[in-house]
Protein backbone atom coordinates (compact mmCIF):
# COMPACT_ATOMS: atom_id res chain seq x y z
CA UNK A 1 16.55 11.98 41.68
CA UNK A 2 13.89 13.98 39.98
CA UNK A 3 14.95 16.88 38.50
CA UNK A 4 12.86 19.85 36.48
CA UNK A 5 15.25 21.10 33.15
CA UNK A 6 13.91 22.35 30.15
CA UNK A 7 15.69 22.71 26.61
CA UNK A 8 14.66 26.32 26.76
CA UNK A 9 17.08 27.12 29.54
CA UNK A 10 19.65 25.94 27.48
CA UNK A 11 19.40 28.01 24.52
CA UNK A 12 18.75 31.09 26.54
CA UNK A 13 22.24 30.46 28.19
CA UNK A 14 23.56 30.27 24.94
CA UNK A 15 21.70 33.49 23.72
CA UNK A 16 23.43 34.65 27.00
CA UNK A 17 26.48 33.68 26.57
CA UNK A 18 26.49 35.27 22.67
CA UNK A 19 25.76 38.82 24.18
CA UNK A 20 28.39 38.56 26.68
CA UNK A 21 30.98 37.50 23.60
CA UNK A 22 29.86 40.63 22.06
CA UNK A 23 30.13 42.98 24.74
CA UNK A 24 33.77 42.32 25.35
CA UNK A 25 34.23 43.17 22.04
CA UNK A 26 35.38 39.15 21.13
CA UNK A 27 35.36 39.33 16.88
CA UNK A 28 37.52 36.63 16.70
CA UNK A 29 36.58 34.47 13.58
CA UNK A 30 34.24 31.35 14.20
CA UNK A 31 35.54 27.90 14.12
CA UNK A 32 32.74 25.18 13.03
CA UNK A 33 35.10 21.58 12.33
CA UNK A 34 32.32 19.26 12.95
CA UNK A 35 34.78 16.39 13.08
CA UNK A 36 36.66 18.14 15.97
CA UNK A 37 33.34 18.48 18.06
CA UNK A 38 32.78 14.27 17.14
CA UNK A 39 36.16 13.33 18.58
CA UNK A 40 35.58 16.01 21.40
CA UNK A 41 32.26 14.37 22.28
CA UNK A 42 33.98 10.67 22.58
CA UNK A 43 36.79 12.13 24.67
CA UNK A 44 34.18 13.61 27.23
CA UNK A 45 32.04 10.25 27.16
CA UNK A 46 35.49 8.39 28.26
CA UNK A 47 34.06 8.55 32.15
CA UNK A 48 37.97 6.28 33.24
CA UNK A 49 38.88 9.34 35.55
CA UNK A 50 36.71 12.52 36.46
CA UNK A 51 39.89 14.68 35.78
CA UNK A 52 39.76 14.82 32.40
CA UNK A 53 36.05 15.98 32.17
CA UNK A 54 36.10 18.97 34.81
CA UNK A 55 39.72 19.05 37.73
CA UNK A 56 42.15 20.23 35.44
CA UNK A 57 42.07 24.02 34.25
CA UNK A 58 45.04 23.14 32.19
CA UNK A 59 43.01 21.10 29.64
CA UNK A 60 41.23 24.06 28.03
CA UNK A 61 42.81 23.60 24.60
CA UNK A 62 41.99 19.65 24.82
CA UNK A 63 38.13 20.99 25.19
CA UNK A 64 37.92 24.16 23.30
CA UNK A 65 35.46 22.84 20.83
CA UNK A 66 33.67 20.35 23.11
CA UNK A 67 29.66 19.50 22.06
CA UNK A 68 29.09 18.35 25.46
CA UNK A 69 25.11 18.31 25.72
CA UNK A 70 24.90 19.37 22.18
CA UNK A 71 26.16 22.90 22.68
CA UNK A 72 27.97 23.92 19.50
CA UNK A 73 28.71 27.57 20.44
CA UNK A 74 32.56 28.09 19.41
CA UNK A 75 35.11 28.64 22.30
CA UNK A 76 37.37 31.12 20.65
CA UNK A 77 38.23 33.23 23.65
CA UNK A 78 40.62 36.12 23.66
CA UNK A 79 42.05 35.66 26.54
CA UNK A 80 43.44 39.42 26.50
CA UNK A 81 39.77 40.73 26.34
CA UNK A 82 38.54 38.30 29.58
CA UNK A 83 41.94 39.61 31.29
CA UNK A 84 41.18 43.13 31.25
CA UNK A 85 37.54 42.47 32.21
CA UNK A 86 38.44 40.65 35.10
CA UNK A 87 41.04 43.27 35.91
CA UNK A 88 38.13 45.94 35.96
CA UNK A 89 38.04 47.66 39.17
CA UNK A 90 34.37 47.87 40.32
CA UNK A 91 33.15 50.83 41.67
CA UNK A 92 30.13 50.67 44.36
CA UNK A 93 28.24 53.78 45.60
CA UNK A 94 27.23 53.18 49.16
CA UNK A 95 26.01 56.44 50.04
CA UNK A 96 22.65 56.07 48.14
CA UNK A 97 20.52 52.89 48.45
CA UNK A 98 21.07 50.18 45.76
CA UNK A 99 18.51 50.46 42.45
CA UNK A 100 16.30 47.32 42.52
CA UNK A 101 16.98 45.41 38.70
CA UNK A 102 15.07 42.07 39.09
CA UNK A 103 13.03 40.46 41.47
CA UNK A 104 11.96 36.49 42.30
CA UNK A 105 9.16 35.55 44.56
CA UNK A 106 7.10 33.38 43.13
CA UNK A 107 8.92 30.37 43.35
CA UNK A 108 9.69 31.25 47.36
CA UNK A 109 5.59 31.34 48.70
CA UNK A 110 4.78 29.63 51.44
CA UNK A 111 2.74 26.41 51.51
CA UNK A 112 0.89 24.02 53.97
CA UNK A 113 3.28 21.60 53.76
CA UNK A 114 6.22 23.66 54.47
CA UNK A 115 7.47 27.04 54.70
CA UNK A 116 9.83 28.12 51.55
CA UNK A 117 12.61 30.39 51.75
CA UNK A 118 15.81 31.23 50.13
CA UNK A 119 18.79 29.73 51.94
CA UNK A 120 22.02 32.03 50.80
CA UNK A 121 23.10 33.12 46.72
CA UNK A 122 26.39 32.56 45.14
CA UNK A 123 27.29 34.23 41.65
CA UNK A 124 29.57 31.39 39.64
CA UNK A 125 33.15 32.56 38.73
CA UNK A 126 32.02 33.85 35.63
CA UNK A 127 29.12 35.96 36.50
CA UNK A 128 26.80 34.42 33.99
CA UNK A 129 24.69 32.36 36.63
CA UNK A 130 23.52 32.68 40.31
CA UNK A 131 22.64 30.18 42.47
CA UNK A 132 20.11 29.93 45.42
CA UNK A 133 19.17 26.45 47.33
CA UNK A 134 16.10 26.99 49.02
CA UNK A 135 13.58 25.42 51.59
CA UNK A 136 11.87 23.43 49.41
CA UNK A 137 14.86 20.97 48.53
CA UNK A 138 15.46 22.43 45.27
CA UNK A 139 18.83 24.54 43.81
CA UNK A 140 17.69 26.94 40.86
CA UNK A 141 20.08 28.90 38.78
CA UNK A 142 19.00 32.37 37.42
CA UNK A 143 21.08 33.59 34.08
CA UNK A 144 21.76 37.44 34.74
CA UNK A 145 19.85 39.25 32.26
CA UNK A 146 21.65 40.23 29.01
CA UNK A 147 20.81 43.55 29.34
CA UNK A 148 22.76 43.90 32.32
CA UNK A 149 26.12 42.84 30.80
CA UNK A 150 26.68 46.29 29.20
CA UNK A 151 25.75 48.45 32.08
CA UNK A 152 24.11 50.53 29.65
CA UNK A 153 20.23 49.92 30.08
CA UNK A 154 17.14 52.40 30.60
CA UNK A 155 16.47 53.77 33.68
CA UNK A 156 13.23 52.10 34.50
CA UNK A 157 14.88 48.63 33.65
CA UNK A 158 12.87 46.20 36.51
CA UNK A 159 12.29 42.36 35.99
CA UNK A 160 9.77 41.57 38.50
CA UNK A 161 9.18 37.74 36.88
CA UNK A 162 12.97 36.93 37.15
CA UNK A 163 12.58 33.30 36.01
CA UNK A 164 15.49 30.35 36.77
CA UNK A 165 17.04 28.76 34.09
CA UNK A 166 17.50 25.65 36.00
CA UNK A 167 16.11 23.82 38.49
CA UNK A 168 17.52 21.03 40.29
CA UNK A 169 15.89 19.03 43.33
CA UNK A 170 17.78 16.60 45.97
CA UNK A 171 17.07 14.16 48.20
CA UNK A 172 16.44 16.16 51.43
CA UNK A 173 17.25 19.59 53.37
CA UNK A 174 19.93 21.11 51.83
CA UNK A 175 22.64 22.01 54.09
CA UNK A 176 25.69 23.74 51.36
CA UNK A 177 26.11 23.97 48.23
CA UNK A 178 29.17 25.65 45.75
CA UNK A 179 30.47 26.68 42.36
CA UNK A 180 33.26 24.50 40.91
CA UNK A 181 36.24 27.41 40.85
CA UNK A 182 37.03 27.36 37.25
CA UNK A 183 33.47 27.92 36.04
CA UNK A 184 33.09 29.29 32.75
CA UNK A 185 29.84 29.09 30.43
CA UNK A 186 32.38 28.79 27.28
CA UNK A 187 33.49 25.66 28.36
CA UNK A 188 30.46 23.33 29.44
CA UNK A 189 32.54 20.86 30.99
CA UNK A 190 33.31 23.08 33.71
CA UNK A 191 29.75 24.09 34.35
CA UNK A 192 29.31 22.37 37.56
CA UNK A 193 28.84 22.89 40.96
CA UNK A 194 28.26 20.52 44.46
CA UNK A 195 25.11 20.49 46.55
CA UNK A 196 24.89 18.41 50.26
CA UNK A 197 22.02 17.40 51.59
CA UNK A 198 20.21 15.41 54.74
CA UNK A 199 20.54 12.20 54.69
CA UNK A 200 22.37 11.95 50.72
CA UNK A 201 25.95 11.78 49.88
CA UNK A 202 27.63 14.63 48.05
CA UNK A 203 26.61 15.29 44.45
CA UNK A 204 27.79 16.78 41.23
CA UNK A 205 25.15 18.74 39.34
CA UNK A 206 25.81 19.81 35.78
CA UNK A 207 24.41 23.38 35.48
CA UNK A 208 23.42 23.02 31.73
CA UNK A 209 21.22 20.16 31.95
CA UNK A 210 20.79 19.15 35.80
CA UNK A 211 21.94 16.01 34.90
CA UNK A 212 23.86 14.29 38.26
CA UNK A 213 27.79 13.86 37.15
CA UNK A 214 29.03 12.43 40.36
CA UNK A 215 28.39 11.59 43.66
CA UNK A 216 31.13 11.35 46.86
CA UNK A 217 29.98 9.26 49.72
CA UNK A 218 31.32 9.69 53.34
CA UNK A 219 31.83 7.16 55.86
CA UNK A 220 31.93 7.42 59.76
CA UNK A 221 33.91 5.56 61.94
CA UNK A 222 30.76 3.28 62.59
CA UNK A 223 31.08 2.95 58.12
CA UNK A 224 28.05 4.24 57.67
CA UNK A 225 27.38 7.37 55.36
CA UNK A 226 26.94 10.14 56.44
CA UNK A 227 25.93 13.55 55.09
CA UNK A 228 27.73 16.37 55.01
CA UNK A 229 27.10 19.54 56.50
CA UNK A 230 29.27 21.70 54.53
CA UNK A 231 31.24 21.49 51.23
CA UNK A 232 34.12 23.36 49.44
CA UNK A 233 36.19 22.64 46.23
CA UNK A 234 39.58 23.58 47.38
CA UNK A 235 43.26 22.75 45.69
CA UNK A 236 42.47 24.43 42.14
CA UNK A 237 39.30 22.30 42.37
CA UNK A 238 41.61 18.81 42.40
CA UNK A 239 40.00 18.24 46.05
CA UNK A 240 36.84 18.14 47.93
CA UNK A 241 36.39 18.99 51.56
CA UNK A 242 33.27 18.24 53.73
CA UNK A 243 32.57 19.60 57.44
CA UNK A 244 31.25 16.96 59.42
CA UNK A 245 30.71 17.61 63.46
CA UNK A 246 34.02 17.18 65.16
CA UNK A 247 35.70 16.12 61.58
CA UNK A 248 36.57 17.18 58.12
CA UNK A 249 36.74 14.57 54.91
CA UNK A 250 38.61 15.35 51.87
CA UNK A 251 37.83 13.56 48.59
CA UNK A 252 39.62 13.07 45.47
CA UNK A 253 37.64 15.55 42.82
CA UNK A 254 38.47 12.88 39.86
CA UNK A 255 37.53 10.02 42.19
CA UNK A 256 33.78 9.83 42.96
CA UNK A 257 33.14 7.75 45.91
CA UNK A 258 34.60 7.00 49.53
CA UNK A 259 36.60 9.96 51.07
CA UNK A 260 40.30 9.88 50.43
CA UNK A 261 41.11 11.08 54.19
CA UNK A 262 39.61 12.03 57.58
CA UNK A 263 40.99 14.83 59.70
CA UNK A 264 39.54 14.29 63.07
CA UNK A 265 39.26 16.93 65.70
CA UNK A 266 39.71 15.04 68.78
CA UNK A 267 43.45 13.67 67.66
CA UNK A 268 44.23 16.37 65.28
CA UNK A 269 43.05 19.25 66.25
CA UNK A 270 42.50 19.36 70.10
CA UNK A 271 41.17 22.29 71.01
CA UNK A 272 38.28 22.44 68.27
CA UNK A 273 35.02 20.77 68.44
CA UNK A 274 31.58 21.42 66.66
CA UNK A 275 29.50 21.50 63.38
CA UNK A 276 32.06 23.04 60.63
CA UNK A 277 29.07 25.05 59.32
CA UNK A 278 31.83 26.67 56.42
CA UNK A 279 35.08 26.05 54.50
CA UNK A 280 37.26 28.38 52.56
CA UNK A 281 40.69 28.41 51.52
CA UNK A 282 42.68 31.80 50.42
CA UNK A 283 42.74 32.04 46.92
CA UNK A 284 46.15 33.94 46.91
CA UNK A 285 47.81 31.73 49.02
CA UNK A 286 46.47 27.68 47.47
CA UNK A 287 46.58 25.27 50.72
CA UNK A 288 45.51 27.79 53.40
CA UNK A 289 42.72 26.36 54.71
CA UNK A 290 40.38 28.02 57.29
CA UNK A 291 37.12 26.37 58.65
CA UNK A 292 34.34 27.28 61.21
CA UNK A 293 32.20 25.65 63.73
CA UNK A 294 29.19 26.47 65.39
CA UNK A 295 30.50 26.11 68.84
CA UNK A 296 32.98 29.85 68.00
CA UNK A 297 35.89 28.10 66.36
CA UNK A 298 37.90 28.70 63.71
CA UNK A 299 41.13 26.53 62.58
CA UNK A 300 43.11 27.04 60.18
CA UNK A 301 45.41 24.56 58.21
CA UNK A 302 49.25 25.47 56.10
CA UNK A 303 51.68 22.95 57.38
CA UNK A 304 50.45 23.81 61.25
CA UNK A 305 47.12 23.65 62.69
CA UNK A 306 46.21 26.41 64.62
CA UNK A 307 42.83 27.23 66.55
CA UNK A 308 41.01 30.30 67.34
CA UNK A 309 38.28 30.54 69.58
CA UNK A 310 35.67 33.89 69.12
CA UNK A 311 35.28 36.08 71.94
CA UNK A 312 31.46 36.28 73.91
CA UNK A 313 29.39 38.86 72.56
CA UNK A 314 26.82 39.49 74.96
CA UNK A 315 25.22 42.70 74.62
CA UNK A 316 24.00 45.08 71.84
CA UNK A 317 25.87 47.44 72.79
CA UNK A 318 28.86 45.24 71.71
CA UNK A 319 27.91 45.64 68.17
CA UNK A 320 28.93 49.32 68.15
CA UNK A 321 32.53 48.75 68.24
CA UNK A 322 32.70 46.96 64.68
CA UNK A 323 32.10 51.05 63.72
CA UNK A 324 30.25 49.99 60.56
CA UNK A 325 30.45 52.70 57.73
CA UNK A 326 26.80 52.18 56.01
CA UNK A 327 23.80 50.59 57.04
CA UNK A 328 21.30 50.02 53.83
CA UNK A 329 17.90 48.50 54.96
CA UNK A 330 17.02 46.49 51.86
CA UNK A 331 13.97 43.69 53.37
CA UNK A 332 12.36 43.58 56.76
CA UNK A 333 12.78 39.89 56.93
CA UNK A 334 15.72 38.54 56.86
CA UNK A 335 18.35 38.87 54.44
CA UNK A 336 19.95 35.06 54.68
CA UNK A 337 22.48 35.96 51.80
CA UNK A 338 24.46 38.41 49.81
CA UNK A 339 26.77 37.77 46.77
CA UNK A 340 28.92 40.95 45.14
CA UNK A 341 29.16 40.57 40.86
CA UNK A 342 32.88 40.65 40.34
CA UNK A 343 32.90 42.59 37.10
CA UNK A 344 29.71 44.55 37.52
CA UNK A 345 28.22 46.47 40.35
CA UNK A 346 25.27 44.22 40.96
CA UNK A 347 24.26 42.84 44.76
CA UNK A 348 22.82 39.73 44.86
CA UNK A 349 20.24 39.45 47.74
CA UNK A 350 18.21 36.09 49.40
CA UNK A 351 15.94 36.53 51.75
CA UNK A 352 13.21 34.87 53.89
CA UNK A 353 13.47 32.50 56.97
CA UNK A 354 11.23 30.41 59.11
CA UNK A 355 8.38 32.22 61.01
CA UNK A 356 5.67 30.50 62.74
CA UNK A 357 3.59 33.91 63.13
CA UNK A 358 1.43 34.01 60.05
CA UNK A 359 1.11 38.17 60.95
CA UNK A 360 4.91 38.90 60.68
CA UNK A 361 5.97 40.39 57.26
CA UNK A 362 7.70 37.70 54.84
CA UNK A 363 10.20 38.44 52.14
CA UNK A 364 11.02 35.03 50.86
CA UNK A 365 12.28 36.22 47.50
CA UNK A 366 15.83 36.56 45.38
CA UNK A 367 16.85 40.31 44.42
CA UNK A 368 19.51 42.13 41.92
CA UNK A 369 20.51 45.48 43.26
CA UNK A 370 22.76 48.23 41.21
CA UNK A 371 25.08 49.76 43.39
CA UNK A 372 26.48 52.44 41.65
């Protein structure tokens, strides 16, 4: 698998992650036991079960001074000062267009060999990374710029180079990809997330290094693999779960390899059928699951299955009764995804899609929008 990481993006996540620590105000004094980080390093070599390196949210103490890929920023966290951050209500001003902060579009022109476009953004839990998959089979990461982290910056603040940090390439079109839940830049060992992809199994992508931590493989009936069309970490990230046309596979987060279970549509779920294109469970309520389908379905799992199926909307006209409040025109091309900062006002924006009239206006490109 080739991959394109440079050491570069590393220490500017760390230079990142230092200017976050100060803007929450975290003094806290520095611990530096080098014999701590040693033992730390063999514990997260010890590859006997997956848990221990990235399921469990409980093990933060065991890695709070982990040197995984040679990072020896210090984890002291005050957990008060992250609370109240998080607890921040954000405030979004609708009623004037969205400021334009940075902007990415070189890495989204098209070629002869194919036409590159963004394909949907996703800020990680901690707000320190986005990431984009794209036409061109890669995944890139982009840090959000430390002057952002304040709120405080000039007026005329606009990054029109806004560079990833990390690139990662798979095997093939990439159909889904997602943040592991409990992602946090303090703690490397959670800095993960999955990718799926034509043709390739599930994988496992460090986002430090782009290094490939683990890969799930699902079998059809016929045992063949097959790939997956969607992808979710659900269960306090302890499980996996694929879509698959007519079927959902669950995997064992700890255990790379074959799927742990199958729930098929035709015996379990009668009335559903089709592509589940997405897969989300409620993160109030841990084990309500909800899935959809390209063929108008959507099921939903907590003890009982139950299936709904999405009315026909035929006309235009039908659009009017959703009674939106604002419309904001922010590309003429399409606008394939949208992500919300959840401690910051900041829009994420990808755009671009596949046009076969050279004439028609293209906005392949990633954009971050202040909305406030």
């Amino acid at each position: 698998m080739e991959m394109e990481c440079d050491e570069i993006a590393v220490e500017s996540r760390l230079s990142l992650i230092t200017t976050q620590r100060e803007t929450l105000n975290k003094n806290d004094e520095v611990r530096d036991d080098a014999e701590s980080r040693k033992e730390d390093n063999q514990v997260t070599q010890d590859t006997t079960l997956f848990s221990e390196r990235v399921t469990n949210p409980t093990i933060s103490e065991q890695i709070e001074n982990s040197a995984v890929v040679n990072i020896t920023e210090p984890r002291n966290i005050n957990t008060k000062d992250i609370e109240l951050a998080e607890s921040t209500c954000i405030q979004y001003n609708w009623s004037r267009a969205p400021r334009p902060l940075c902007v990415a579009t070189k890495e989204y022109q098209p070629t002869d060999l194919y036409e590159n476009f963004t394909k949907g953004c996703q800020w990680s839990p901690d707000g320190t990374c986005l990431l984009v998959p794209s036409e061109d089979f890669r995944i890139r990461i982009y840090e959000l710029p430390r002057e952002l982290y304040s709120g405080q910056f000039s007026s005329d603040f606009l990054q029109t180079d806004f560079k990833p940090a990390l690139t990662v390439k798979e095997g093939g079109l990439i159909y889904d990809a997602c943040w592991y839940p409990f992602m946090n830049s303090w703690e490397p060992i959670t800095c993960c997330f999955l990718s799926t992809s034509r043709e390739s199994p599930i994988h496992l992508w460090d986002a430090f290094t782009g290094e490939l931590r683990a890969t799930y493989q699902a079998y059809n009936q016929m045992d063949e693999i097959e790939a997956s069309l969607s992808v979710q970490f659900v269960n306090s990230g302890r499980e996996i779960w694929c879509g698959f046309k007519n079927a959902v596979r669950t995997f064992d987060t700890d255990r790379p390899g074959r799927q742990t279970s199958t729930i098929q549509f035709k015996h379990d779920f009668p009335n559903m059928i089709g592509l589940v294109s997405c897969i989300r469970e409620n993160s109030i309520m841990p084990g309500l699951m909800a899935f959809g389908t390209y063929s108008k379905c959507i099921g939903g799992i907590d003890g009982n299955i139950i299936v709904w199926e999405l009315p026909e909307i035929s006309e235009i006209t039908d659009y009017e009764y959703l009674n939106p409040k604002y419309k904001i025109k922010l590309s003429k091309d399409c606008i394939n995804g949208t992500s919300l900062h959840r401690t910051l006002p900041i829009i994420a924006t990808s755009s671009g899609q596949r046009q076969y009239d050279i004439k028609k206006h293209r906005d392949n490109s990633v954009r971050l929008w202040w909305a406030s």
